[in-house]
Every structure is written in structure tokens, then in C-alpha cells.
Protein backbone atom coordinates (compact mmCIF):
# COMPACT_ATOMS: atom_id res chain seq x y z
CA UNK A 1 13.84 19.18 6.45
CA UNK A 2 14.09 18.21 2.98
CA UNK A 3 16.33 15.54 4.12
CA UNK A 4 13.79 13.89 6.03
CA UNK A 5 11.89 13.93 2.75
CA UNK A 6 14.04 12.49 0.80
CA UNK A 7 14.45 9.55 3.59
CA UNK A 8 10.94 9.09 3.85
CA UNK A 9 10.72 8.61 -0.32
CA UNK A 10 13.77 6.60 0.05
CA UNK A 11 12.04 3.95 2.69
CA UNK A 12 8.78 4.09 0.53
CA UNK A 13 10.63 2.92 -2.81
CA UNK A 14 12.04 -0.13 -0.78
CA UNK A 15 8.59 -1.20 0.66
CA UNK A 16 7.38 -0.68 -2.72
CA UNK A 17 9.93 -2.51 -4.67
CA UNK A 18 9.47 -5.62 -2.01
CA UNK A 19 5.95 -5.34 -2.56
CA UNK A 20 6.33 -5.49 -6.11
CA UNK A 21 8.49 -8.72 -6.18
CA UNK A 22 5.45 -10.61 -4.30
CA UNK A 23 3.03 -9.20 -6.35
CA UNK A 24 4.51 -10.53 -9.48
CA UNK A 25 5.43 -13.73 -8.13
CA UNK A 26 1.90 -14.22 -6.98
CA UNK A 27 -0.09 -17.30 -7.75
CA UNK A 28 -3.63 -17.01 -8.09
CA UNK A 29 -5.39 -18.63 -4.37
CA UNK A 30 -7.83 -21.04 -4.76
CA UNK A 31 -10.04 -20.83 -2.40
CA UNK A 32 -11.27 -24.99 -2.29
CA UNK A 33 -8.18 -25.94 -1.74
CA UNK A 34 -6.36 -26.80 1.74
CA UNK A 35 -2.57 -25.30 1.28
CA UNK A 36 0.38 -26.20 3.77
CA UNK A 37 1.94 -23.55 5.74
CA UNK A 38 5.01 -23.60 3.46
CA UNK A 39 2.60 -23.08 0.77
CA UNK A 40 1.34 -20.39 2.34
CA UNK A 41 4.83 -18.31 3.01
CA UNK A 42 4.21 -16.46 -0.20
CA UNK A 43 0.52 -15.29 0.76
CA UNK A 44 1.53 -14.36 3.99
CA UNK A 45 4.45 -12.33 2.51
CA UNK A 46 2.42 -10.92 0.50
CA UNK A 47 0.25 -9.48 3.16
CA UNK A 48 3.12 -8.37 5.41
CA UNK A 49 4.69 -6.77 2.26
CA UNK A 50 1.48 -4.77 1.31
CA UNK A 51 0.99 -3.43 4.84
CA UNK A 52 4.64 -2.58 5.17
CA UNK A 53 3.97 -0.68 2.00
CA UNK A 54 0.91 0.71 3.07
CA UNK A 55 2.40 2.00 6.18
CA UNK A 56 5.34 3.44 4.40
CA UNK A 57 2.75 5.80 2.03
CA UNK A 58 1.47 6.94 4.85
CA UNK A 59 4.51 7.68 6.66
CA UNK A 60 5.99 9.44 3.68
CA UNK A 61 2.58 11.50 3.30
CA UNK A 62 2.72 12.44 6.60
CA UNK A 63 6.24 13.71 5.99
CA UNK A 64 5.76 15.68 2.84
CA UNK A 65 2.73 17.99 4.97
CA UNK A 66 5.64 18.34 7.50
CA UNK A 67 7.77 19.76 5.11
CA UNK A 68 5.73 21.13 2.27
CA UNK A 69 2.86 22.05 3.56
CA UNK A 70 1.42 24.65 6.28
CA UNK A 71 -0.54 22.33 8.50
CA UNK A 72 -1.11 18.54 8.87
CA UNK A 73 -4.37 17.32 8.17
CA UNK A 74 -6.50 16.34 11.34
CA UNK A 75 -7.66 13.07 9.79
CA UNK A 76 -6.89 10.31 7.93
CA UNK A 77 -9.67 11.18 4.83
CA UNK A 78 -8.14 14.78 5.04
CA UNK A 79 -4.54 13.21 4.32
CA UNK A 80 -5.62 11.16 1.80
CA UNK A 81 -7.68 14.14 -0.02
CA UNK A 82 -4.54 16.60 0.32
CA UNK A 83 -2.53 13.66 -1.41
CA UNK A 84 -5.24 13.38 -4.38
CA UNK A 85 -4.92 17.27 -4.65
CA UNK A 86 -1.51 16.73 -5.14
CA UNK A 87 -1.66 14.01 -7.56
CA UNK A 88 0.13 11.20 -5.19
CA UNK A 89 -2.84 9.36 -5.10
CA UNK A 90 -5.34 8.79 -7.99
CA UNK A 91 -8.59 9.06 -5.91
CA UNK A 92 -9.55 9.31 -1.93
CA UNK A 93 -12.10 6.04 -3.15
CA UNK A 94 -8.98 4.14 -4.23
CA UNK A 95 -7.07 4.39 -1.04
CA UNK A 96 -9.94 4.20 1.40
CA UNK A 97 -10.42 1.15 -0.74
CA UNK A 98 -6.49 -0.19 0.48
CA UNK A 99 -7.20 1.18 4.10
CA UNK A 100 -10.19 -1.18 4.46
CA UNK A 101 -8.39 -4.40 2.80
CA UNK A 102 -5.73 -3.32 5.24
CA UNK A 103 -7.46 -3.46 7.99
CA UNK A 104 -9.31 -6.94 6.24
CA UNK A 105 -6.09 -8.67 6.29
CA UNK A 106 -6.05 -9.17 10.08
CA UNK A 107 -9.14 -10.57 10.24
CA UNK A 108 -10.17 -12.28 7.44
CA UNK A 109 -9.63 -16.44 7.44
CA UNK A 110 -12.55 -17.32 5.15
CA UNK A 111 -10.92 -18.81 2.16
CA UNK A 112 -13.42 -17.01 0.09
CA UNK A 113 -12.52 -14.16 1.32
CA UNK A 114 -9.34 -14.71 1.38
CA UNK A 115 -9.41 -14.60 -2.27
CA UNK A 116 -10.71 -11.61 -2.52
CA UNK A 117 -7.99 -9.49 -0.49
CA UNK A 118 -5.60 -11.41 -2.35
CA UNK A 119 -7.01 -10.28 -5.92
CA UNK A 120 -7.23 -6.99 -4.15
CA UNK A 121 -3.59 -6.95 -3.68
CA UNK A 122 -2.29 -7.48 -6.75
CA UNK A 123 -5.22 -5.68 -9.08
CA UNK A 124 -5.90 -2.28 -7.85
CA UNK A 125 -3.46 -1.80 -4.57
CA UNK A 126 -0.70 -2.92 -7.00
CA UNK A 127 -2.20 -0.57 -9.44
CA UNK A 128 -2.39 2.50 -7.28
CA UNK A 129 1.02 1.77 -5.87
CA UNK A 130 3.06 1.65 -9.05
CA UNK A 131 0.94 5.08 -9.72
CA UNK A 132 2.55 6.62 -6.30
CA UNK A 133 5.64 4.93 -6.89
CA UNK A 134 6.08 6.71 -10.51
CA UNK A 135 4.57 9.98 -9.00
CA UNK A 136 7.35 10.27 -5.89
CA UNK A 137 10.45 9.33 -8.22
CA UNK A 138 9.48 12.23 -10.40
CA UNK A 139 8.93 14.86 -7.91
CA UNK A 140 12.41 17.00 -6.48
């Protein structure tokens, strides 16, 4: 089982690491202006990077009940509490914070708005990754 663990952390620390190389190559969106689609690869990676990250927490959460701990949680806020408990992440505010811009980037086209899930992205979700990234690379 711990093998599955150690798969999970592995898959995590890639997302993460991809992540991280949009984050800092991020330039800041300005809303007023009209970008081309190749000018907007690097947002767009950027979102698809931060979900894939996202999604990769979760999955490794989900794996570290299954083989650390006696029951899953039934929910997601029950996850996400167990993981503050245990110091993976720094609040249950902060991530239900990342699940909502999550779910934002599908459906947001507003450019001001845009520019908020952007600034969202790299401030605190960039922030509270590199906190989980540091927290499952020092765990056995």
C-alpha cells in the first residue's frame, strides 16, 4: 500500500513542479487589452496546469486516508479538514478558496474576472501549493 503512496506523492510533485514553471513565467493579464490566441497559450496553460495540480492534491489525499488512515472522509470539506489536521494543508478556508477558483476557471470569460483567477493563481494557490509541496517531500 505504501507503494501506492509513494506513486501518488510522486505524480503530485510533477503537477506541482509544471505548475510552478507557469506560475513563475506568468505575466501579469491586463484586463483592457484584446490578446491573440498565441498570446494566450501561457494563460491557458496556466489554468490547465493549476487544475492538473489541483486534481493531483486531491488524488494524493485521497490516497494517504487509503493507506494511513481508518476511514475515508464522506465529503469533500471532511477531506480537506482531515488534511489541515494533518498539516498538508494550511487551512480548510484556503483550499475551499482553490476549489471555487477551480471550478471559476470553466466559466469565467469576463476579462475582469479573468484577472482575478489569474492573480488567484499565482498569489495564494501558488502559495498554498509550495506549502503542500514542502509538507509531502518531508513526510516518509
Amino acid at each position: 500500500m505504501e507503494i501506492l503512496l509513494t506513486a501518488s506523492r510522486s505524480k503530485l510533485n510533477a503537477a506541482l513542479e509544471i505548475y510552478f514553471a507557469s506560475v513563475d513565467g506568468y505575466q501579469v493579464f491586463d484586463p483592457t487589452r484584446d490578446y491573440t490566441p498565441k498570446e494566450r497559450e501561457p494563460l491557458d496553460a496556466l489554468c490547465d496546469r493549476y487544475m492538473r495540480a489541483y486534481e493531483s492534491a486531491l488524488k494524493f489525499f485521497r490516497t494517504w486516508e487509503q493507506v494511513r488512515e481508518a476511514a475515508p472522509s464522506e465529503t469533500h470539506r471532511d477531506l480537506l479538514l482531515r488534511m489541515e489536521k494533518l498539516g498538508f494543508v494550511s487551512s480548510l478556508q484556503a483550499w475551499l478558496v482553490l476549489r471555487d477558483l477551480r471550478n471559476r476557471i470553466a466559466h469565467e470569460y469576463l476579462p475582469g474576472e479573468l484577472a482575478k483567477v489569474y492573480a488567484t493563481m499565482v498569489g495564494q494557490a501558488a502559495h498554498e501549493f509550495r506549502l503542500l509541496q514542502q509538507k509531502i517531500n518531508s513526510i516518509t
